[in-house]
Protein backbone atom coordinates (compact mmCIF):
# COMPACT_ATOMS: atom_id res chain seq x y z
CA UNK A 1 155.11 186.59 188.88
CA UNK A 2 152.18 184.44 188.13
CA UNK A 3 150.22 187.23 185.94
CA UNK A 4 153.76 187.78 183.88
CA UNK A 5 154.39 183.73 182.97
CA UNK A 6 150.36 184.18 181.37
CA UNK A 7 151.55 187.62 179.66
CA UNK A 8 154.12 185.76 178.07
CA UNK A 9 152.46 183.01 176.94
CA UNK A 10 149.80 184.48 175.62
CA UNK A 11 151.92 186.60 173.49
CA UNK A 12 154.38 183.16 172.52
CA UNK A 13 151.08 181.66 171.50
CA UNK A 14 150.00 184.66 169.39
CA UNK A 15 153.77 184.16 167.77
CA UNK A 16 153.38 180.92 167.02
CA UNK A 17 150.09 181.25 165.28
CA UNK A 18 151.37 184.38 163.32
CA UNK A 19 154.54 182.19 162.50
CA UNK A 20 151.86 179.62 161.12
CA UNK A 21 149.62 181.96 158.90
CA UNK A 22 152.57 183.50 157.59
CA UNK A 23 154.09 180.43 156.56
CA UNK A 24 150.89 179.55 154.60
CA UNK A 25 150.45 182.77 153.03
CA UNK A 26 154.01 181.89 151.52
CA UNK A 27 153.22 178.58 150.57
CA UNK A 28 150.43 179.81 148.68
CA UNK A 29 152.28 182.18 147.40
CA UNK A 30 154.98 180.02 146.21
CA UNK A 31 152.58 177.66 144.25
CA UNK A 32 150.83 180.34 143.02
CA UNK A 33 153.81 181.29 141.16
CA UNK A 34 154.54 178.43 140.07
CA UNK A 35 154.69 176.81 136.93
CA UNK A 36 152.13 174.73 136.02
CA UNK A 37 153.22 171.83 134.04
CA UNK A 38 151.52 170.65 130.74
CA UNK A 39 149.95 167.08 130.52
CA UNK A 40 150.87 167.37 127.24
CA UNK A 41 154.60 167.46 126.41
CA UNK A 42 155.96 169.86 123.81
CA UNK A 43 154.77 168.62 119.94
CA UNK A 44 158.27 169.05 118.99
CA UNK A 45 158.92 166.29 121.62
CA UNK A 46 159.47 163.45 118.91
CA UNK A 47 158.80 160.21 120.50
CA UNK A 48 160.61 156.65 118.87
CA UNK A 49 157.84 153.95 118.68
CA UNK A 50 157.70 150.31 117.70
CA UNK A 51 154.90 149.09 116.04
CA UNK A 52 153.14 146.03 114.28
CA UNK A 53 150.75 145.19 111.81
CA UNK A 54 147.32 144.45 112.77
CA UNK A 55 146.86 141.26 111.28
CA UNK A 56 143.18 139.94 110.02
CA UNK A 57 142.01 136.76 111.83
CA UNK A 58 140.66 134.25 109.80
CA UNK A 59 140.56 131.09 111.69
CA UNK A 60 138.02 131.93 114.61
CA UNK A 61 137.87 131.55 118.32
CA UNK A 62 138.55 128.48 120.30
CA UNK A 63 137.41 129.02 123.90
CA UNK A 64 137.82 126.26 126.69
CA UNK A 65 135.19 125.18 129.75
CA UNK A 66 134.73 123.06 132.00
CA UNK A 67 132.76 120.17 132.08
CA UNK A 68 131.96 116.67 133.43
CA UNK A 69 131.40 113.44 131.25
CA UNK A 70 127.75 112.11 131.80
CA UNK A 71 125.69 108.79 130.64
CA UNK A 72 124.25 109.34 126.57
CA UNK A 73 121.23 107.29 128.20
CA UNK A 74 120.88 104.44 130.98
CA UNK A 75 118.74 101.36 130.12
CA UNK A 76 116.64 99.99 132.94
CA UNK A 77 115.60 96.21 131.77
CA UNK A 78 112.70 94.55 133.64
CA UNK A 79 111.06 91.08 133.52
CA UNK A 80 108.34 91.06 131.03
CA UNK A 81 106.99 88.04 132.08
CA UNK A 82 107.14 86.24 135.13
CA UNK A 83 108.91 83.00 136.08
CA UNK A 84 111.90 81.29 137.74
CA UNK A 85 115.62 82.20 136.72
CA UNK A 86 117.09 79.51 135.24
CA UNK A 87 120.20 80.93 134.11
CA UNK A 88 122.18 84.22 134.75
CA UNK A 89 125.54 85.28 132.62
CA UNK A 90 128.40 85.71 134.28
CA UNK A 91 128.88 89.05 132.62
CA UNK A 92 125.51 89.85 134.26
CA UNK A 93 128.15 91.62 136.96
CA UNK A 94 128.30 95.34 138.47
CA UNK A 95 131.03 97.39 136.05
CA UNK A 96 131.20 94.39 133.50
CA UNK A 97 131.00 95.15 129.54
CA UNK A 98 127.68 93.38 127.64
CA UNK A 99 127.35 93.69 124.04
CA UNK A 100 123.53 94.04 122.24
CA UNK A 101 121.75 90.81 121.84
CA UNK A 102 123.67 89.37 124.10
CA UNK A 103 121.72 86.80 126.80
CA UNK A 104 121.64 87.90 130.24
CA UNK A 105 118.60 85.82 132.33
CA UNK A 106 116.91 83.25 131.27
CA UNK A 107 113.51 82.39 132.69
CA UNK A 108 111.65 78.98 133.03
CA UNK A 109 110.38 78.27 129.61
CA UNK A 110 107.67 75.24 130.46
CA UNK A 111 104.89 77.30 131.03
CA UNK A 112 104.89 79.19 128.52
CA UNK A 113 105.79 76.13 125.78
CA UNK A 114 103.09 74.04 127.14
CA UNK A 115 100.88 76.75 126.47
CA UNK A 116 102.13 77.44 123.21
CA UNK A 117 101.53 73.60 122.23
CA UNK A 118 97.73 73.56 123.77
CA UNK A 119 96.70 76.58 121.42
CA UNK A 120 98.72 75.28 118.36
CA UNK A 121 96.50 72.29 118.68
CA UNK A 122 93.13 74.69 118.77
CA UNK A 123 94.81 76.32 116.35
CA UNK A 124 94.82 73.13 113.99
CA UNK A 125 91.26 71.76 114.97
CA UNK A 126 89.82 75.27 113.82
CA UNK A 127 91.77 74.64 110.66
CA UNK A 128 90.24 71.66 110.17
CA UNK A 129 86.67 72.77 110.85
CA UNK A 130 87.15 74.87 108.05
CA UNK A 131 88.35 72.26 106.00
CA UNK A 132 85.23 70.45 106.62
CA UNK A 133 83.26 73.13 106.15
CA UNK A 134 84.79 73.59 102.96
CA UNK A 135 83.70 70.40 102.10
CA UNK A 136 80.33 70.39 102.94
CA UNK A 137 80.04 73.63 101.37
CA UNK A 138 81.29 72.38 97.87
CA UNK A 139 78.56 69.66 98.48
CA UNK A 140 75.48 71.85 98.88
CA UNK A 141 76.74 73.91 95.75
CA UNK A 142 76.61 70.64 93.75
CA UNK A 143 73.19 69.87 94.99
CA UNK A 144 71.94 73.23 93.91
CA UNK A 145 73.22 72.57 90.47
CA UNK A 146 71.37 69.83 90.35
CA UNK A 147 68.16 71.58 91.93
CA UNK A 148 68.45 74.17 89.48
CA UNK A 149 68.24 71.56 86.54
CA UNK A 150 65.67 69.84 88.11
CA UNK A 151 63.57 72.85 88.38
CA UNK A 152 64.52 74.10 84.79
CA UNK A 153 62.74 70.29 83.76
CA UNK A 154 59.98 70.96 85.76
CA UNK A 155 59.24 73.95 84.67
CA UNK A 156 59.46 73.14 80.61
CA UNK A 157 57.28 69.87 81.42
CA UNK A 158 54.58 72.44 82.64
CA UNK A 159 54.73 74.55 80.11
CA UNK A 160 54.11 71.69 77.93
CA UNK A 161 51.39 70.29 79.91
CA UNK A 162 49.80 74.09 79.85
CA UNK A 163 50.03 74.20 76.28
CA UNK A 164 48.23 70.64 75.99
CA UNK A 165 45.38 71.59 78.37
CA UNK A 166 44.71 74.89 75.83
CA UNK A 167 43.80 72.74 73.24
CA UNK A 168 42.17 70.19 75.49
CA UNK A 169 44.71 67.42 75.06
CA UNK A 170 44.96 66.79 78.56
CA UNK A 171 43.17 66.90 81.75
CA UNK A 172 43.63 69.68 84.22
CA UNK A 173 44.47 66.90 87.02
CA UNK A 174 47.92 66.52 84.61
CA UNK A 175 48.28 70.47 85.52
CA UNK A 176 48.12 70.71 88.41
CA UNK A 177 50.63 67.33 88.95
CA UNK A 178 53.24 69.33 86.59
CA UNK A 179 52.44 72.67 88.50
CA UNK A 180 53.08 70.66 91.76
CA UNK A 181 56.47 68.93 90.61
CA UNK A 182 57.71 72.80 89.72
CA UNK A 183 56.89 74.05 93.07
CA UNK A 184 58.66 71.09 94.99
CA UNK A 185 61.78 71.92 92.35
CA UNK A 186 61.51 74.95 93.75
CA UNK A 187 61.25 74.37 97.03
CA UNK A 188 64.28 72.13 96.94
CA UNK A 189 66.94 74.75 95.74
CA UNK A 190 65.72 77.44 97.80
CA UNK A 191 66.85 75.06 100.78
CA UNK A 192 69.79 74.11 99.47
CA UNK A 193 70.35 77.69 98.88
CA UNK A 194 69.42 78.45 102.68
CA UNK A 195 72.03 75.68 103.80
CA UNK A 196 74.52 77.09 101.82
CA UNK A 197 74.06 80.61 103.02
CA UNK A 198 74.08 78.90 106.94
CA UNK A 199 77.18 76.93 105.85
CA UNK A 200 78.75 80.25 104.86
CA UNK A 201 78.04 81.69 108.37
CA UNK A 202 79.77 78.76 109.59
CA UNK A 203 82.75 79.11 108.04
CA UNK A 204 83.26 82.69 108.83
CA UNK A 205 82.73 81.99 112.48
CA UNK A 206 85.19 79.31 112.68
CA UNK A 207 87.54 81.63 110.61
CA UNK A 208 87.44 83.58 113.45
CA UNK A 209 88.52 80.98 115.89
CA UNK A 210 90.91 80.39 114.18
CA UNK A 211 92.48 83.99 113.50
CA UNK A 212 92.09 84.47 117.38
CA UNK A 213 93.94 81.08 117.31
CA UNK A 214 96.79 82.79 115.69
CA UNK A 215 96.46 85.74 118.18
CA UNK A 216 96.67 83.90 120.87
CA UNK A 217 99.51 82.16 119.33
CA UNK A 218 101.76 84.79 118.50
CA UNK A 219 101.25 86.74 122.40
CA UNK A 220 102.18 83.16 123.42
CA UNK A 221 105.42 83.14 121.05
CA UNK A 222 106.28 86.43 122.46
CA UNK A 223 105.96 85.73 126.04
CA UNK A 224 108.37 82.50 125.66
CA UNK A 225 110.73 84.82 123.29
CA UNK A 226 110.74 86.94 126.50
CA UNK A 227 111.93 84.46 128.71
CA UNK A 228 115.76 85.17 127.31
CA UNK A 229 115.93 88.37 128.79
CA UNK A 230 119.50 90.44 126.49
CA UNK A 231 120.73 93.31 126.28
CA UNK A 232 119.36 95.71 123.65
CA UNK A 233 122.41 97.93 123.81
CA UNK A 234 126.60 98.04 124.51
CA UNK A 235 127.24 99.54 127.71
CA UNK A 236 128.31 98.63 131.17
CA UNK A 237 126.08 97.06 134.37
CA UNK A 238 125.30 99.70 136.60
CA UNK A 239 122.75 97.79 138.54
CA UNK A 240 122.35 94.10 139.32
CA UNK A 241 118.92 93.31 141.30
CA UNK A 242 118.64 89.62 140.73
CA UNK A 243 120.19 86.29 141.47
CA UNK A 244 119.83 82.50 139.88
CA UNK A 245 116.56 80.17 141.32
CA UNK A 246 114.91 83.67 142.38
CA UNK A 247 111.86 84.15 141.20
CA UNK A 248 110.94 87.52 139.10
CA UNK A 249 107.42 88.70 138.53
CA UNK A 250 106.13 90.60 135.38
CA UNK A 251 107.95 93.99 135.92
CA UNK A 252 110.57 93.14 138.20
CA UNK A 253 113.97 95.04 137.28
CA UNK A 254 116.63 93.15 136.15
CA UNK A 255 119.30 95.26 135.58
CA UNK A 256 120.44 98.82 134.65
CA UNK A 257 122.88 99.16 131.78
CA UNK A 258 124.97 102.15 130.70
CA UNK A 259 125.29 103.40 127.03
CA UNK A 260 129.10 103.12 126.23
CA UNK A 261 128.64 103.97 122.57
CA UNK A 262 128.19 107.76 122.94
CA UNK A 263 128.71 110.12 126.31
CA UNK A 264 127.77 113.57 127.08
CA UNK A 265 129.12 116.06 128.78
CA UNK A 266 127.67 118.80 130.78
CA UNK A 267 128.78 122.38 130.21
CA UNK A 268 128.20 125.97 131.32
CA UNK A 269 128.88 129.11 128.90
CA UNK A 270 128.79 133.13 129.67
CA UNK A 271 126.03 134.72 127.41
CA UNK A 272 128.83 135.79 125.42
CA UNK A 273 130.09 132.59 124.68
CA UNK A 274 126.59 132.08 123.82
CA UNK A 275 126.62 135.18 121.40
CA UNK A 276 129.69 133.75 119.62
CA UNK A 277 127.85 130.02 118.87
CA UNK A 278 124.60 132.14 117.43
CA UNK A 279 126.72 134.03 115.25
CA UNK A 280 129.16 131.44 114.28
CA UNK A 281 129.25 129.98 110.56
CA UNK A 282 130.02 127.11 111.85
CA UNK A 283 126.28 126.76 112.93
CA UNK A 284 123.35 125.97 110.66
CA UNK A 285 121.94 129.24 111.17
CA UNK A 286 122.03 130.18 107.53
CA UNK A 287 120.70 126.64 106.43
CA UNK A 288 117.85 126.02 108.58
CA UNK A 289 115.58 128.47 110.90
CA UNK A 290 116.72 127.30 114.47
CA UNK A 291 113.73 127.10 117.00
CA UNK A 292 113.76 129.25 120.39
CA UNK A 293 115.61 126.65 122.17
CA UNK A 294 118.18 124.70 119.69
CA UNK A 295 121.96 125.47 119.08
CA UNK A 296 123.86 125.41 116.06
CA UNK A 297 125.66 122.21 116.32
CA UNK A 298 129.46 123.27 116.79
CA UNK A 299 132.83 121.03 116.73
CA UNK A 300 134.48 120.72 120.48
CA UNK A 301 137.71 118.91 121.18
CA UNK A 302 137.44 117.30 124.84
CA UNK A 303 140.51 117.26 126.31
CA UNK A 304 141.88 115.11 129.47
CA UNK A 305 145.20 115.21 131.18
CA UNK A 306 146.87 112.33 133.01
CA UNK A 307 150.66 113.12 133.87
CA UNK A 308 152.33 114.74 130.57
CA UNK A 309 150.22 113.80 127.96
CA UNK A 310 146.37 114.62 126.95
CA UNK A 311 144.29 112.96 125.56
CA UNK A 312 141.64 114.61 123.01
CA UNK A 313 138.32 113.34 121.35
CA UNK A 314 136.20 114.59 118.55
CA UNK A 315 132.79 116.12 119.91
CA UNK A 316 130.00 118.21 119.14
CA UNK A 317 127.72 121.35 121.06
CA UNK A 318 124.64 119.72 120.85
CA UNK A 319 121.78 121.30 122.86
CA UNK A 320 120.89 123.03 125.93
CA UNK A 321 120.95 121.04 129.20
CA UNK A 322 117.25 122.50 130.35
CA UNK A 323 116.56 125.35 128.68
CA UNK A 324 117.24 127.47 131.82
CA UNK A 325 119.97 130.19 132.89
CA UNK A 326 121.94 128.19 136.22
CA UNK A 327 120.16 130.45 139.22
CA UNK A 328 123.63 130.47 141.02
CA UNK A 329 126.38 131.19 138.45
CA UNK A 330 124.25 133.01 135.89
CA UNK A 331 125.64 130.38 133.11
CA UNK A 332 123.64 128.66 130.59
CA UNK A 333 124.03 124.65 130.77
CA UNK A 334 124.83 122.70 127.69
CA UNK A 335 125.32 119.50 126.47
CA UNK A 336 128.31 118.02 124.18
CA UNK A 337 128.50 114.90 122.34
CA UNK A 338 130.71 112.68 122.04
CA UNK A 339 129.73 110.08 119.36
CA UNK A 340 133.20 108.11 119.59
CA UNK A 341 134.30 107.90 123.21
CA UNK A 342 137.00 104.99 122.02
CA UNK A 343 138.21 106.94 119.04
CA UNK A 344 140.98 108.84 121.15
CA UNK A 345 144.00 111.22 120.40
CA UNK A 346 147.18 111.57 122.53
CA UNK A 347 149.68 114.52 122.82
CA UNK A 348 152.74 113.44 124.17
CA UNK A 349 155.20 115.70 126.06
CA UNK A 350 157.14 116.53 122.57
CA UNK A 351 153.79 117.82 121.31
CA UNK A 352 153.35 114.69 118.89
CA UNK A 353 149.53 113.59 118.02
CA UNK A 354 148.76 110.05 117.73
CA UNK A 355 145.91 107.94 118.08
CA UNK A 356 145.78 105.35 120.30
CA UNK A 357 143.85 102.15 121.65
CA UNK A 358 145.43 101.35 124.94
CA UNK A 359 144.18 103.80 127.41
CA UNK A 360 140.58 103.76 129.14
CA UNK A 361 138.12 105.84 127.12
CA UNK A 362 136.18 108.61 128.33
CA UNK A 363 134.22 107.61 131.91
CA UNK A 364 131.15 109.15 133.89
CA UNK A 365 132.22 111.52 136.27
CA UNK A 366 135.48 112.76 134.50
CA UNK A 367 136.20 116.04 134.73
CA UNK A 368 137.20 117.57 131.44
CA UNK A 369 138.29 120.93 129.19
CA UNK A 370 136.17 121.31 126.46
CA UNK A 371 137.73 123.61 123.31
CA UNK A 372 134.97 124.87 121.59
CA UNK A 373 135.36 125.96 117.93
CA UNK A 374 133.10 129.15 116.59
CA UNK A 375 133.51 131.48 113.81
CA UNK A 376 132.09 134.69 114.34
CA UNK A 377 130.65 136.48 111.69
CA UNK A 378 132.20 139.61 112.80
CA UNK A 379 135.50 140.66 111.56
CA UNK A 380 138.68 140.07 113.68
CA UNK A 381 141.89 141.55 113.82
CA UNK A 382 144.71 140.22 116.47
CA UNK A 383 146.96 142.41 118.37
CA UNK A 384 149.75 142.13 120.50
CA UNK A 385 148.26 142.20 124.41
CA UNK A 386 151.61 145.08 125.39
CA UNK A 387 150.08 146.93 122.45
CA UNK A 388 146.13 147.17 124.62
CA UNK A 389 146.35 149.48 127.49
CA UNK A 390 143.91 149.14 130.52
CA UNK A 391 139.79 150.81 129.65
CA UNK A 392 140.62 148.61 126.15
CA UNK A 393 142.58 151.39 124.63
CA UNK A 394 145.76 151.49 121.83
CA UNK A 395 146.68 153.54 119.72
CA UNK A 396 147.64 153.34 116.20
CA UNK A 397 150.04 155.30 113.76
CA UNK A 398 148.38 157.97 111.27
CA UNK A 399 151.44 159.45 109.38
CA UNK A 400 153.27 160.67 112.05
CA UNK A 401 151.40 160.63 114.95
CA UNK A 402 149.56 159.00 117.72
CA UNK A 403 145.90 158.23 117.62
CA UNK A 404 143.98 156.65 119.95
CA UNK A 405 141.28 153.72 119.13
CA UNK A 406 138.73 152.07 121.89
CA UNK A 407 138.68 148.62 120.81
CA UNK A 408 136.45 145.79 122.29
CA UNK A 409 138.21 143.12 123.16
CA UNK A 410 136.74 139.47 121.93
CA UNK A 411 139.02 137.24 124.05
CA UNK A 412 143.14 136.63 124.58
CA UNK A 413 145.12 133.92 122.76
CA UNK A 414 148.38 133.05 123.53
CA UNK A 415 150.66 136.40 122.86
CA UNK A 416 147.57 137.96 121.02
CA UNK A 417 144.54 139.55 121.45
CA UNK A 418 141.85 139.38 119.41
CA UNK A 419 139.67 142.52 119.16
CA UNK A 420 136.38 143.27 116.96
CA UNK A 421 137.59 145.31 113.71
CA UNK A 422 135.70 147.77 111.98
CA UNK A 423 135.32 151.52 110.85
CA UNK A 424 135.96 153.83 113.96
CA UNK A 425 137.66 150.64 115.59
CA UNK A 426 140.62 148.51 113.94
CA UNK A 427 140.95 148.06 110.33
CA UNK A 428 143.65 145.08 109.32
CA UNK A 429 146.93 146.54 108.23
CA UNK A 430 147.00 149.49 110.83
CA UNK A 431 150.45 149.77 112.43
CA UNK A 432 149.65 149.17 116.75
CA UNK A 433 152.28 150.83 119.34
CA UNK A 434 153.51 147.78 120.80
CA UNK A 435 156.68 150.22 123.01
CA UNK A 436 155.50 151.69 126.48
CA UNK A 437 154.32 154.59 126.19
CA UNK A 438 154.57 157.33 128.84
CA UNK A 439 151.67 160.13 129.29
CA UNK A 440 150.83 159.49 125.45
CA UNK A 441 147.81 161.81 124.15
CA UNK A 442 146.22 161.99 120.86
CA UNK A 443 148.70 163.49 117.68
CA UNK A 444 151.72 163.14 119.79
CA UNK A 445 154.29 163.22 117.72
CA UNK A 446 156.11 160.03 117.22
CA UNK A 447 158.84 158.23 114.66
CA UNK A 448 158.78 154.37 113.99
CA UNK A 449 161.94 152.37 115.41
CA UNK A 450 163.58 151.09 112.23
């Protein structure tokens, strides 16, 4: 019994897989036969298309970033001299608003005015030693006139005598008294001459004196000018380090103040953002060769939302922020400048642009969009998006059929995309498939929906 239950299933197994080969050899069969259908449909399969113009883009790109407003510059004032604080503005505060010129600290001035006074008198005792050297100097120039005649007598009185004693008319003894009388003439202007030379000296040395005077003076004038510490620039107190009655030495810091007049803000573009700002008209590029690391200056608009409305202000792409690609996202940091942080624009929820005076103006630390305008020198043409299919393909009417065009796609506004035109590419004034298309290959036929 045993030995016929393993006949029989041996032979049900040998069924089975007979039953299985068999079925594949039919299966294989089956496809074989059958029809293989085309990828392509029929070319008497008329398909009914929509299309649209490609239109030529003439007003550029505007593409947004992020960014975050940042201090034009931060002014760190210091004592310049030392002394006692006499006085210290109220508006000498964390977070208040100073104004250039203003007075902030003032520092005992007694030091430095009794010093001021004590050289102001040197000062006017060298100017009278050189008055009275003046004098004395006139003097000895009047005396060596009158040497100088006195000699010129001298001298004709022994020429006369000489004469006399030639024709022996006079004794040599007169001679020698007339020669004598010359010399001492002489003798007399050349040391008149000699003080007046000395005198000179003089005078030059207390000139001296008194231009170090006036040295001294002025250093002394500045120090007391910098005992009224202000504030060389608008802004806003960041930092506060000193108190009334304490006493500051020469370098102590005062204060740190904020630039309010101008803000940056610091931005990151993709190195085809990049490519779009070298290539943009709106750069100087064509007016001035641009070193290694400078940017075309290009118009932003920052923008800032609170609730329904934005706010907007006027900037400009000014620079690189370091020269340097950012290790982590691969971006390159910028800088944008804001000249006019209080000249600001509002959109209200109707869409409505206004400007306006009663809202805060751009602060440190705000985080912002930044539209940035360029102009690329390459053509553009704009597209519906439903008319680019996935691998940046469309296709475009020739006559009556379908041909395909790989585009490259610059960016997406709105409804539109804007791709790079050109031959082999898009020329304006082609007519785009906008319509789904199903399974659609190159000179498909195709009729445009009226």
């Amino acid at each position: 019994m045993s030995k016929l239950s393993s006949i029989l299933g041996l032979v049900l197994k040998t069924l089975i897989s007979l039953c299985l080969v068999g079925g594949g050899f039919a299966a294989i069969l089956l496809l074989g036969e059958a029809k293989t259908e085309s990828d392509q449909p029929p070319h008497e399969n008329i398909r009914l298309v929509e299309v649209q113009s490609a239109e030529s883009h003439q007003s550029g790109i505007t593409f947004e970033v992020d960014g975050v407003v940042v201090p034009y510059r931060e002014i760190q004032l210091a004592a310049e001299v030392a002394g006692r604080v006499t006085e210290k503005s109220d508006q000498l505060r964390i977070g208040r608003v100073v104004s250039a010129g203003k007075p902030l600290v003032l520092l005992d001035r007694r030091d430095y005015e009794l010093e001021l006074e004590r050289l102001q008198e040197d000062l006017d005792e060298a100017v009278g030693n050189i008055e009275e050297m003046d004098v004395q100097i006139a003097s000895t120039l009047g005396q060596i006139e009158l040497a100088e005649q006195n000699l010129t007598i001298q001298t004709r009185s022994a020429d006369r005598i000489r004469s006399l004693v030639s024709r022996n008319a006079t004794t040599e003894a007169s001679l020698d008294e007339a020669l004598r009388a010359e010399l001492t003439a002489k003798t007399s202007l050349q040391s008149q001459r000699d003080q007046l030379n000395l005198q000179r000296a003089s005078k030059s040395r207390l000139e001296n004196v008194r231009d170090r005077f006036k040295s001294e003076i002025a250093m002394a004038q500045l120090k007391l000018s910098r005992t009224t510490i202000t504030s060389p620039i608008d802004g806003v107190v960041v930092e506060d380090n000193v108190e009334q009655d304490s006493y500051v030495q020469q370098g102590t810091a005062i204060c740190a103040i904020r630039d309010t007049s101008k803000l940056e803000i610091k931005c990151s573009l993709q190195a085809h953002q990049m490519k779009w700002l070298w290539e943009s008209s709106n750069g100087s590029t064509e007016q001035k060769q641009l070193g290694a690391y400078e940017l075309p200056e290009t118009p932003v608009t920052v923008r800032y939302q609170i609730g329904n409305e934005t706010y907007l202000w006027d900037g400009k792409l000014s620079r690189y922020d370091g020269g340097e690609i950012d290790p982590q996202t691969r971006m390159i940091p910028c800088r944008v400048q804001v000249e006019n942080p209080l000249q600001v624009r509002r959109i209200s929820e109707d869409g409505k642009v206004d400007l306006v005076a009663d809202v805060p103006t751009l602060m440190v630390g705000m985080y912002v969009q930044v539209d940035v305008h360029v102009t690329p020198r390459a053509p553009l043409v704009a597209v519906p998006i439903s008319a680019v299919y996935p691998g940046n393909r469309l296709w475009v009417i020739d006559g009556d059929v379908l041909r395909r065009r790989q585009v490259s796609v610059a960016m997406t506004e709105g409804s539109n995309a804007l791709v790079y035109a050109g031959p082999g590419r898009l020329e304006p004034g082609e007519s785009v498939v906008v319509s789904p298309l199903a399974a659609p290959f190159d000179g498909a036929k195709v009729e445009v929906k009226q």
